[in-house]
PDB file of N, CA and C in Angstrom:
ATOM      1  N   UNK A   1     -51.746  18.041 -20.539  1.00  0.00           N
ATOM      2  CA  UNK A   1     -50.937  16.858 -20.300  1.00  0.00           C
ATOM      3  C   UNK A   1     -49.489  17.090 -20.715  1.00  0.00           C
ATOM      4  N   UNK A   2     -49.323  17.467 -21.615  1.00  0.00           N
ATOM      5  CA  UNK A   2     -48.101  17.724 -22.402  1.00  0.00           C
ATOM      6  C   UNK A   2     -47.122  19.002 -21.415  1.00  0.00           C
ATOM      7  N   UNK A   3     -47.741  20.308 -21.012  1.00  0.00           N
ATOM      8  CA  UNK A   3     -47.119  20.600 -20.312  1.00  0.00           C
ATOM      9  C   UNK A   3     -47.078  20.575 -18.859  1.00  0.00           C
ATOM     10  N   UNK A   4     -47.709  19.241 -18.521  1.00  0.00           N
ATOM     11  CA  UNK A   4     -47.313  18.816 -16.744  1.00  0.00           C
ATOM     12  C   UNK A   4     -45.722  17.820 -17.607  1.00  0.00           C
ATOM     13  N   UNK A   5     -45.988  16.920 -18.580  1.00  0.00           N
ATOM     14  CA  UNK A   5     -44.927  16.241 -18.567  1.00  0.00           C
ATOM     15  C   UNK A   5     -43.544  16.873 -18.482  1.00  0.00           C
ATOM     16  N   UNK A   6     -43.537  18.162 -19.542  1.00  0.00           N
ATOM     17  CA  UNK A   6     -42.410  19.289 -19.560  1.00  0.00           C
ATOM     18  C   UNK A   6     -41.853  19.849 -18.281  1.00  0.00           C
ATOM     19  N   UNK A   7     -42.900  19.694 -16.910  1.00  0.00           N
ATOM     20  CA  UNK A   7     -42.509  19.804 -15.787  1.00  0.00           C
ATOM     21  C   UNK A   7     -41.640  18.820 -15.042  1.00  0.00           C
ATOM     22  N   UNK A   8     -42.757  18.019 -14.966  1.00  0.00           N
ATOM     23  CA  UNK A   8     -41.880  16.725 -14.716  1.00  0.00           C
ATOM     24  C   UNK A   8     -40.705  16.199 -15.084  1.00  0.00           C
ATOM     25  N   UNK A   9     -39.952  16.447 -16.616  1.00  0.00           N
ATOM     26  CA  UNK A   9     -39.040  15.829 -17.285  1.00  0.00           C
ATOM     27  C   UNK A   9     -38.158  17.176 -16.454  1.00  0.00           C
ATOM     28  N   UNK A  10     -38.102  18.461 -16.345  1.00  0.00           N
ATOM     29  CA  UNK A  10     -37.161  19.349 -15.825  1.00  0.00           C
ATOM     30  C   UNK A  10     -36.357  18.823 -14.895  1.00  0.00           C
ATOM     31  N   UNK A  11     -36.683  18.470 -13.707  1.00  0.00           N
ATOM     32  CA  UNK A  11     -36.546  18.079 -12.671  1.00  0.00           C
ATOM     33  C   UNK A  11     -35.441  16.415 -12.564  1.00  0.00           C
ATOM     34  N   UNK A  12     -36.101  15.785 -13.209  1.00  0.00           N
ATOM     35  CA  UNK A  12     -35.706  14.813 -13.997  1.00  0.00           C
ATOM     36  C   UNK A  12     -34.488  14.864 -14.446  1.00  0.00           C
ATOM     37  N   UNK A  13     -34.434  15.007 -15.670  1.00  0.00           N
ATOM     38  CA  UNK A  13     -33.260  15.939 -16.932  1.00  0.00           C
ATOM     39  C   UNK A  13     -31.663  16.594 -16.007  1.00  0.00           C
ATOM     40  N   UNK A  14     -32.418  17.331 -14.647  1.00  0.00           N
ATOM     41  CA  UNK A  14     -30.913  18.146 -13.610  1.00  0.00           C
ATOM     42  C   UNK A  14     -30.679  16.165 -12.723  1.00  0.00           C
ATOM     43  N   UNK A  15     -31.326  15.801 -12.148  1.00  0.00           N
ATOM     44  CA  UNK A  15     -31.094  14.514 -11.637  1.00  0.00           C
ATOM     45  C   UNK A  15     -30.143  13.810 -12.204  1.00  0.00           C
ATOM     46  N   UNK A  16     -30.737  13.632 -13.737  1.00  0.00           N
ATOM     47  CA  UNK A  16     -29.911  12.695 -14.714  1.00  0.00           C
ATOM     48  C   UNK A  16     -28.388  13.147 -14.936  1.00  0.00           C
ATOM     49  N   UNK A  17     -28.787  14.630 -15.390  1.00  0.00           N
ATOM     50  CA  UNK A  17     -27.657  15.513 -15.559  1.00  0.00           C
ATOM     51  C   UNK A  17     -26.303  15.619 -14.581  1.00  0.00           C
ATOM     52  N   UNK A  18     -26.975  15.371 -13.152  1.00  0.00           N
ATOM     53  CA  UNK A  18     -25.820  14.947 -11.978  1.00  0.00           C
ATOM     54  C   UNK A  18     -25.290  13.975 -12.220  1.00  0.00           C
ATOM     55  N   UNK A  19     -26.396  13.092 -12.155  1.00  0.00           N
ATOM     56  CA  UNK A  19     -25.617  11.339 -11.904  1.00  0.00           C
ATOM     57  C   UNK A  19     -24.852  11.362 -13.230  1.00  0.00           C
ATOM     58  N   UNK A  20     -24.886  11.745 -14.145  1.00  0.00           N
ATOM     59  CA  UNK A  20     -24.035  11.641 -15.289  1.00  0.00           C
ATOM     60  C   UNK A  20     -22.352  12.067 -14.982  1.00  0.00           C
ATOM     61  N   UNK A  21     -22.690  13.632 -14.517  1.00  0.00           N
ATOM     62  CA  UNK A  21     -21.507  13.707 -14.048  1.00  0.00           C
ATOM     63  C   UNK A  21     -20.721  13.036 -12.677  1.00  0.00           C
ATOM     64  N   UNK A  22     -21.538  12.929 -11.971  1.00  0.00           N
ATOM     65  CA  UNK A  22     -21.322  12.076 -11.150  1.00  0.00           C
ATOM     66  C   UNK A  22     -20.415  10.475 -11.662  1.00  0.00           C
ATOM     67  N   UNK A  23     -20.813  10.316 -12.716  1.00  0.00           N
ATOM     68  CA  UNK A  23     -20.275   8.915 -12.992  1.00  0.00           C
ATOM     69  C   UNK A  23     -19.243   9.329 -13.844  1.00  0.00           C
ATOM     70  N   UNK A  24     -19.334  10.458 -14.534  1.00  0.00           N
ATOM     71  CA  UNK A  24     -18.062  11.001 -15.686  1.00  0.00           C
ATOM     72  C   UNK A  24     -16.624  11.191 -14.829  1.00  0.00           C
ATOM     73  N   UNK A  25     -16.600  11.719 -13.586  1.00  0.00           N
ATOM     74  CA  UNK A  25     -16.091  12.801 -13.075  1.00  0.00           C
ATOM     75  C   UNK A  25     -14.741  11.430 -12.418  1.00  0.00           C
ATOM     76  N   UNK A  26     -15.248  10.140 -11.707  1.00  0.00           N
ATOM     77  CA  UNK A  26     -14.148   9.541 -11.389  1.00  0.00           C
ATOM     78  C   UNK A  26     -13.937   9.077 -12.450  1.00  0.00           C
ATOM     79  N   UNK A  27     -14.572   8.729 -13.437  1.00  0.00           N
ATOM     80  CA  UNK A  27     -13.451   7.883 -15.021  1.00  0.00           C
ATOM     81  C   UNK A  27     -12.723   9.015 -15.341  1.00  0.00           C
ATOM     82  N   UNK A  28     -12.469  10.497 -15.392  1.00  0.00           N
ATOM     83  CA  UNK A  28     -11.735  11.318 -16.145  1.00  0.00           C
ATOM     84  C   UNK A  28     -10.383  11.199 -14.781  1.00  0.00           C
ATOM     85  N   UNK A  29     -10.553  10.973 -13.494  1.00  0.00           N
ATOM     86  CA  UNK A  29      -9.645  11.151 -12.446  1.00  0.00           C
ATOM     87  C   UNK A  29      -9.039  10.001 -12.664  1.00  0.00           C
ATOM     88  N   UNK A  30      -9.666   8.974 -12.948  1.00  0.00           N
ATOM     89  CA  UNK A  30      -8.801   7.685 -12.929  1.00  0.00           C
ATOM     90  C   UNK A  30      -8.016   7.780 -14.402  1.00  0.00           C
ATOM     91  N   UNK A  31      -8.298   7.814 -15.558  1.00  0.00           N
ATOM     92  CA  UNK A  31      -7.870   8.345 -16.520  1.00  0.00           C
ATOM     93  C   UNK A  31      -6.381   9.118 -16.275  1.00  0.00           C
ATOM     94  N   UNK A  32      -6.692  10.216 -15.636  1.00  0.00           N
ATOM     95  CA  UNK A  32      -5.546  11.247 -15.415  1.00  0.00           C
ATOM     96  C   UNK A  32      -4.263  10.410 -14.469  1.00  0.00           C
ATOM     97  N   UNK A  33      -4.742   9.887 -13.547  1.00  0.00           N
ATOM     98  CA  UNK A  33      -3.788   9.185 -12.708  1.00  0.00           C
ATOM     99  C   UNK A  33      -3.640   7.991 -13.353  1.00  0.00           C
ATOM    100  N   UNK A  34      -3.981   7.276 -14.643  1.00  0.00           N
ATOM    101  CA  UNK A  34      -3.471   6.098 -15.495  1.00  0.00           C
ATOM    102  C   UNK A  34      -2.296   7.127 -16.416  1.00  0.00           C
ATOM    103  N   UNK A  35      -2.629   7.569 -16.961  1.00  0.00           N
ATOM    104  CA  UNK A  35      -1.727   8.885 -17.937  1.00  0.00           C
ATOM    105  C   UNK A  35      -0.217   8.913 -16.826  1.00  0.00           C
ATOM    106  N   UNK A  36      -0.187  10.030 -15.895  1.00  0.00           N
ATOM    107  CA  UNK A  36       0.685  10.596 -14.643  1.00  0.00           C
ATOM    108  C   UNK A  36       1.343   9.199 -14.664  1.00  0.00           C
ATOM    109  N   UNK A  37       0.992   7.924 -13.791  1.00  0.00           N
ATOM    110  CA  UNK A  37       1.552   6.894 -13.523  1.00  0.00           C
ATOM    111  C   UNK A  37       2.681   6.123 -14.812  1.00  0.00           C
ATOM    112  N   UNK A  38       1.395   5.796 -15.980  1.00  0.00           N
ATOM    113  CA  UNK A  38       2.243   5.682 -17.398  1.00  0.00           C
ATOM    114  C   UNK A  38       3.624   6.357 -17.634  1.00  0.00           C
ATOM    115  N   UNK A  39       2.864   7.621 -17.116  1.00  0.00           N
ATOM    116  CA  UNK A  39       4.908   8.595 -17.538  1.00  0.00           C
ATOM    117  C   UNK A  39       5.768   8.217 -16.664  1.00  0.00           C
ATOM    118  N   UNK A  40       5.365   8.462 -15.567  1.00  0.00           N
ATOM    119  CA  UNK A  40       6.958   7.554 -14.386  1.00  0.00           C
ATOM    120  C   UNK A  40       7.437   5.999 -14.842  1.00  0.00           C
ATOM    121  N   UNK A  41       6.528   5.553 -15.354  1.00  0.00           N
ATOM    122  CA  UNK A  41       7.175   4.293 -15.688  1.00  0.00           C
ATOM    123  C   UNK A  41       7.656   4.734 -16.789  1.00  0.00           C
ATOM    124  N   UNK A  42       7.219   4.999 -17.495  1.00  0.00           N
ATOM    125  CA  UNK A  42       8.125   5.300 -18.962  1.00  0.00           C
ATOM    126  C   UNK A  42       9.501   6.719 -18.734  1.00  0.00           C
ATOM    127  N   UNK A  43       9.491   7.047 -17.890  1.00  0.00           N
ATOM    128  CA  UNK A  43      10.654   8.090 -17.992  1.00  0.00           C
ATOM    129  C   UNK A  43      11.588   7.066 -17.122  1.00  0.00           C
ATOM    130  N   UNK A  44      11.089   5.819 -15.668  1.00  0.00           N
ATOM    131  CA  UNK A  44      11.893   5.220 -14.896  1.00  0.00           C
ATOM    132  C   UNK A  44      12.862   3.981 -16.140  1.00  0.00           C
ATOM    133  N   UNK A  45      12.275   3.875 -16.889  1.00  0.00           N
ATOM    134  CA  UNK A  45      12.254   2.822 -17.637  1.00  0.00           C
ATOM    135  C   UNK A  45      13.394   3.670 -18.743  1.00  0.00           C
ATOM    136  N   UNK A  46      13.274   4.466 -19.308  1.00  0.00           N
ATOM    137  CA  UNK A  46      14.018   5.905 -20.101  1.00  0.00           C
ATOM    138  C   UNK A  46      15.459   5.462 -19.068  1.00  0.00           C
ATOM    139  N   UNK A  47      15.463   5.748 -17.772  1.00  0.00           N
ATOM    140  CA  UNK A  47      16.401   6.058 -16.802  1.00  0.00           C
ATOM    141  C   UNK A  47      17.551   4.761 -16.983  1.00  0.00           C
ATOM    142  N   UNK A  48      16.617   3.210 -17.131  1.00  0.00           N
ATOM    143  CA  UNK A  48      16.915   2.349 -17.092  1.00  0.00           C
ATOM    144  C   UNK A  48      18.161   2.459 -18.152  1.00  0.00           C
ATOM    145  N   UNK A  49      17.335   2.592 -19.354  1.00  0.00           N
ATOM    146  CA  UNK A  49      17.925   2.500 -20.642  1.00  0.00           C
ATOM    147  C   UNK A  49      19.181   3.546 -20.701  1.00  0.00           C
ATOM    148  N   UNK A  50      19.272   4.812 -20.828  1.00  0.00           N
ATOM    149  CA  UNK A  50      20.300   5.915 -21.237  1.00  0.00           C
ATOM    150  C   UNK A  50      20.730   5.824 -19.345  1.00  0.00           C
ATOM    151  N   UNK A  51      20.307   6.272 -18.623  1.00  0.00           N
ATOM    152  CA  UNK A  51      21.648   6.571 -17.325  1.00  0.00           C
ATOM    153  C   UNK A  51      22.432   5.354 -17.269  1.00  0.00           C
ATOM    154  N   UNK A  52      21.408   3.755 -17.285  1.00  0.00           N
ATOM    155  CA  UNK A  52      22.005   3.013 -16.156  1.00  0.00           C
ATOM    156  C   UNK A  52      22.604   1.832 -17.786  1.00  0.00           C
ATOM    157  N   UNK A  53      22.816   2.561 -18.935  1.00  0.00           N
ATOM    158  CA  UNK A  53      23.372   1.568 -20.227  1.00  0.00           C
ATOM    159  C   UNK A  53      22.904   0.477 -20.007  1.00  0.00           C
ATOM    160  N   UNK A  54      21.370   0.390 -20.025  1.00  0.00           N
ATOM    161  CA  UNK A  54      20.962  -1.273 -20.364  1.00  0.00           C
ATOM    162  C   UNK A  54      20.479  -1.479 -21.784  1.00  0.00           C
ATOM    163  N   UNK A  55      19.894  -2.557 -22.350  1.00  0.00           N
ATOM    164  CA  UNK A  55      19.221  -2.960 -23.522  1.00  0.00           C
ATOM    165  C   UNK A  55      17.693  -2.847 -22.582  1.00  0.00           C
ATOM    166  N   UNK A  56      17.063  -2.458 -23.833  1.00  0.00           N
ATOM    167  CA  UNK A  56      15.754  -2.814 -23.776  1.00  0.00           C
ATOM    168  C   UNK A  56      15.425  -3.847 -22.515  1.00  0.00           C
ATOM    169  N   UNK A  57      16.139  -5.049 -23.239  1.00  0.00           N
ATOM    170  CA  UNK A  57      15.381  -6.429 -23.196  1.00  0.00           C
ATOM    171  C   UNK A  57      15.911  -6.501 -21.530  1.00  0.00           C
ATOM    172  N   UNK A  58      17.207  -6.306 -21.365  1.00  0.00           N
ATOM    173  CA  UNK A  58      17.931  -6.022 -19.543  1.00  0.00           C
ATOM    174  C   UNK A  58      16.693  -5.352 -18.757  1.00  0.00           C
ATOM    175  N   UNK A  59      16.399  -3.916 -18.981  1.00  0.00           N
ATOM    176  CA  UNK A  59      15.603  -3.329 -18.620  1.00  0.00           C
ATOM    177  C   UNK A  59      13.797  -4.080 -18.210  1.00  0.00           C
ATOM    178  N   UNK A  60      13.520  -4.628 -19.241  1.00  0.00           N
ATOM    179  CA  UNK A  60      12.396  -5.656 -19.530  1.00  0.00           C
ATOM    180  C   UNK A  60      12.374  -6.870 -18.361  1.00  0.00           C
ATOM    181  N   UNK A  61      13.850  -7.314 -18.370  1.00  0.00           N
ATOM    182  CA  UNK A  61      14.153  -8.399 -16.913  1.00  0.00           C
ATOM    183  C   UNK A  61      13.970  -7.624 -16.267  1.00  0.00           C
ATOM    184  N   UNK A  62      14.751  -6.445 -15.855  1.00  0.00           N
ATOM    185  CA  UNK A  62      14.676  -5.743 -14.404  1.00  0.00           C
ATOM    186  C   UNK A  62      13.302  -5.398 -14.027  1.00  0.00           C
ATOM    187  N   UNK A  63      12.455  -5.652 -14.994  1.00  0.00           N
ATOM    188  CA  UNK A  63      10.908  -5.603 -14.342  1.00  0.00           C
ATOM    189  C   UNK A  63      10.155  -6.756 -13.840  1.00  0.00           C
ATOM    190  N   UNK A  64      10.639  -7.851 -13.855  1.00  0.00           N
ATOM    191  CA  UNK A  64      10.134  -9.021 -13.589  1.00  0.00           C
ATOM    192  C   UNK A  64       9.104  -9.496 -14.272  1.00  0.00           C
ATOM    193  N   UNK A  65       9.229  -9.901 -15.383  1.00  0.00           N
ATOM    194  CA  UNK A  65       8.158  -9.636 -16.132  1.00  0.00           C
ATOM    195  C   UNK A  65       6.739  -9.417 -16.330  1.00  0.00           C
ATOM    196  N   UNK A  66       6.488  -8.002 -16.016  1.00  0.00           N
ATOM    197  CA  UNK A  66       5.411  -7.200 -15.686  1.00  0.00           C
ATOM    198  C   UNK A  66       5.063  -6.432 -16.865  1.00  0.00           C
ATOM    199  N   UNK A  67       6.277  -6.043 -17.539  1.00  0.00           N
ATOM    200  CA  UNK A  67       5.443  -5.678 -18.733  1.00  0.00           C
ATOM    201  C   UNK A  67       6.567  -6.455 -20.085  1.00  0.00           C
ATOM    202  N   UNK A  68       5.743  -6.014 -21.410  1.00  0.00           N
ATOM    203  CA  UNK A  68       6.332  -6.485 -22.398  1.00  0.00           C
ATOM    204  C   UNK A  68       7.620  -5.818 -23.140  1.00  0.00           C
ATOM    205  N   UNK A  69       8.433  -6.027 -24.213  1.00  0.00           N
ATOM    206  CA  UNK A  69       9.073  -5.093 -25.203  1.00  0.00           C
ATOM    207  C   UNK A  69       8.054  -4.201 -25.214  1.00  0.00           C
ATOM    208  N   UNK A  70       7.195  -4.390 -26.483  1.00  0.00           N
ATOM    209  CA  UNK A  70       6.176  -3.701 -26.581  1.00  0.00           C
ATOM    210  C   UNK A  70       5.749  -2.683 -25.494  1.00  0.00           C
ATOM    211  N   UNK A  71       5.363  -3.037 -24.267  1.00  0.00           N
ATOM    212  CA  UNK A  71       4.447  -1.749 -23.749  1.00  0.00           C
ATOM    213  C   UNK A  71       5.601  -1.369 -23.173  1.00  0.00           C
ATOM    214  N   UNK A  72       6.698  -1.707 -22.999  1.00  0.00           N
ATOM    215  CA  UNK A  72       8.064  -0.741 -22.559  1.00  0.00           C
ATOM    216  C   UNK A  72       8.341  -0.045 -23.662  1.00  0.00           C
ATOM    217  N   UNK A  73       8.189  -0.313 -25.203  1.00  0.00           N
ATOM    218  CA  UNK A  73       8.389   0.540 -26.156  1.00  0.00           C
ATOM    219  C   UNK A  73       7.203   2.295 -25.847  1.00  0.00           C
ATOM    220  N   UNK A  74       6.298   1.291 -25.746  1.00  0.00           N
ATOM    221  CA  UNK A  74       4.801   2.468 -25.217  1.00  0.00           C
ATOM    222  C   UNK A  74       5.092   3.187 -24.499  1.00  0.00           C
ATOM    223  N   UNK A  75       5.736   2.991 -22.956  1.00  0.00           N
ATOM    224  CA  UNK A  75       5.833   3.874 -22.014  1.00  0.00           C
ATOM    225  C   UNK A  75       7.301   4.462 -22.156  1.00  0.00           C
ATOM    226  N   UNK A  76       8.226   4.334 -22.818  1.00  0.00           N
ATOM    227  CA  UNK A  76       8.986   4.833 -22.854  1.00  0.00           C
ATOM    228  C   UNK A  76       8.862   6.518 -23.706  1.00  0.00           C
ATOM    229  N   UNK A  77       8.109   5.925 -24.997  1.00  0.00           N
ATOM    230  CA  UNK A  77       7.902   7.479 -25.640  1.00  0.00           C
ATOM    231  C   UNK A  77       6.594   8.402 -24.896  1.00  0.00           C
ATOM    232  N   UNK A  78       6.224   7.608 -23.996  1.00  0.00           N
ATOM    233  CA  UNK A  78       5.186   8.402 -22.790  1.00  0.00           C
ATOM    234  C   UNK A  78       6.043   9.987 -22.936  1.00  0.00           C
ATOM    235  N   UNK A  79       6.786   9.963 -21.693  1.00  0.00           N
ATOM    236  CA  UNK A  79       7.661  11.033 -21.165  1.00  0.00           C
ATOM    237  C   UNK A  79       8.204  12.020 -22.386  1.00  0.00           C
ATOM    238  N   UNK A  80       8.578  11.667 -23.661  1.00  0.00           N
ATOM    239  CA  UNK A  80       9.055  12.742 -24.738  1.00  0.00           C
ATOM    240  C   UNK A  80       7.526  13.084 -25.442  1.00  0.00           C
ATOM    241  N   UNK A  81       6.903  12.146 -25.341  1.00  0.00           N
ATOM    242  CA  UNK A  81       4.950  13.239 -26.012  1.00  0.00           C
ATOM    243  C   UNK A  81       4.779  14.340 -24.992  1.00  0.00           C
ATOM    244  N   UNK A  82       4.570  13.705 -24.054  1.00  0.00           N
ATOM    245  CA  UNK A  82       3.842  14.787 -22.880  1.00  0.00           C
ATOM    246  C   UNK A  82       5.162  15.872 -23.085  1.00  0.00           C
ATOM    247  N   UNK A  83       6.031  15.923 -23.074  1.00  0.00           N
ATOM    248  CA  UNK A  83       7.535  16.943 -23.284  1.00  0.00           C
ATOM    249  C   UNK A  83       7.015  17.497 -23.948  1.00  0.00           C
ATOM    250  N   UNK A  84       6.657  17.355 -25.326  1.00  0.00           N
ATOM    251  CA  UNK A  84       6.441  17.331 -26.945  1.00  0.00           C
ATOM    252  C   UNK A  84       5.070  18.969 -26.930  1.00  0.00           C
ATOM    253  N   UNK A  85       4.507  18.387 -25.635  1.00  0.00           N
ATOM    254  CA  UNK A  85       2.723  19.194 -25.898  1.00  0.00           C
ATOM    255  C   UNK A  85       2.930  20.169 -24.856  1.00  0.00           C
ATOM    256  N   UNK A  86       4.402  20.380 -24.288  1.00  0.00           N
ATOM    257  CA  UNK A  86       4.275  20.935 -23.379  1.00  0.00           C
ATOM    258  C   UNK A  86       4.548  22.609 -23.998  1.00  0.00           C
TER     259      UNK A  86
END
């Protein structure tokens, strides 16, 4: 009994083992393209601030308010980490 089950679970175990990755594989893609996207806003937002001499808070209007101080503080040091690890 014990080793029909060891058969059975093999077979099993590679199934599971797919669908796992199967389900891993678009959260790490969506992940990567949340990351990528994050930095353009935070380097467009960078652009805002030092090329085009705004404040924060100018910059913050020019988004319509879509995002906060706060997550403009976030995405702004996006673009100098990823620099940082490069």
């Amino acid at each position: 009994m014990h080793a029909k089950r060891r058969r059975e679970r093999g077979p099993r175990d590679r199934r599971l083992e797919k669908l796992a990755i199967d389900g891993l594989t678009p959260l790490g893609e969506r992940d990567a393209t949340i990351a990528a996207t994050e930095q353009c806003a935070g380097a467009a937002l960078q652009a805002m601030i030092t090329d085009e001499s705004l404040t924060v808070s100018e910059a913050v209007q020019w988004c319509a308010g879509v995002i906060s101080h706060g997550e403009a503080a976030r995405l702004r040091r996006l673009p100098a980490q990823a620099h940082n690890r490069d």
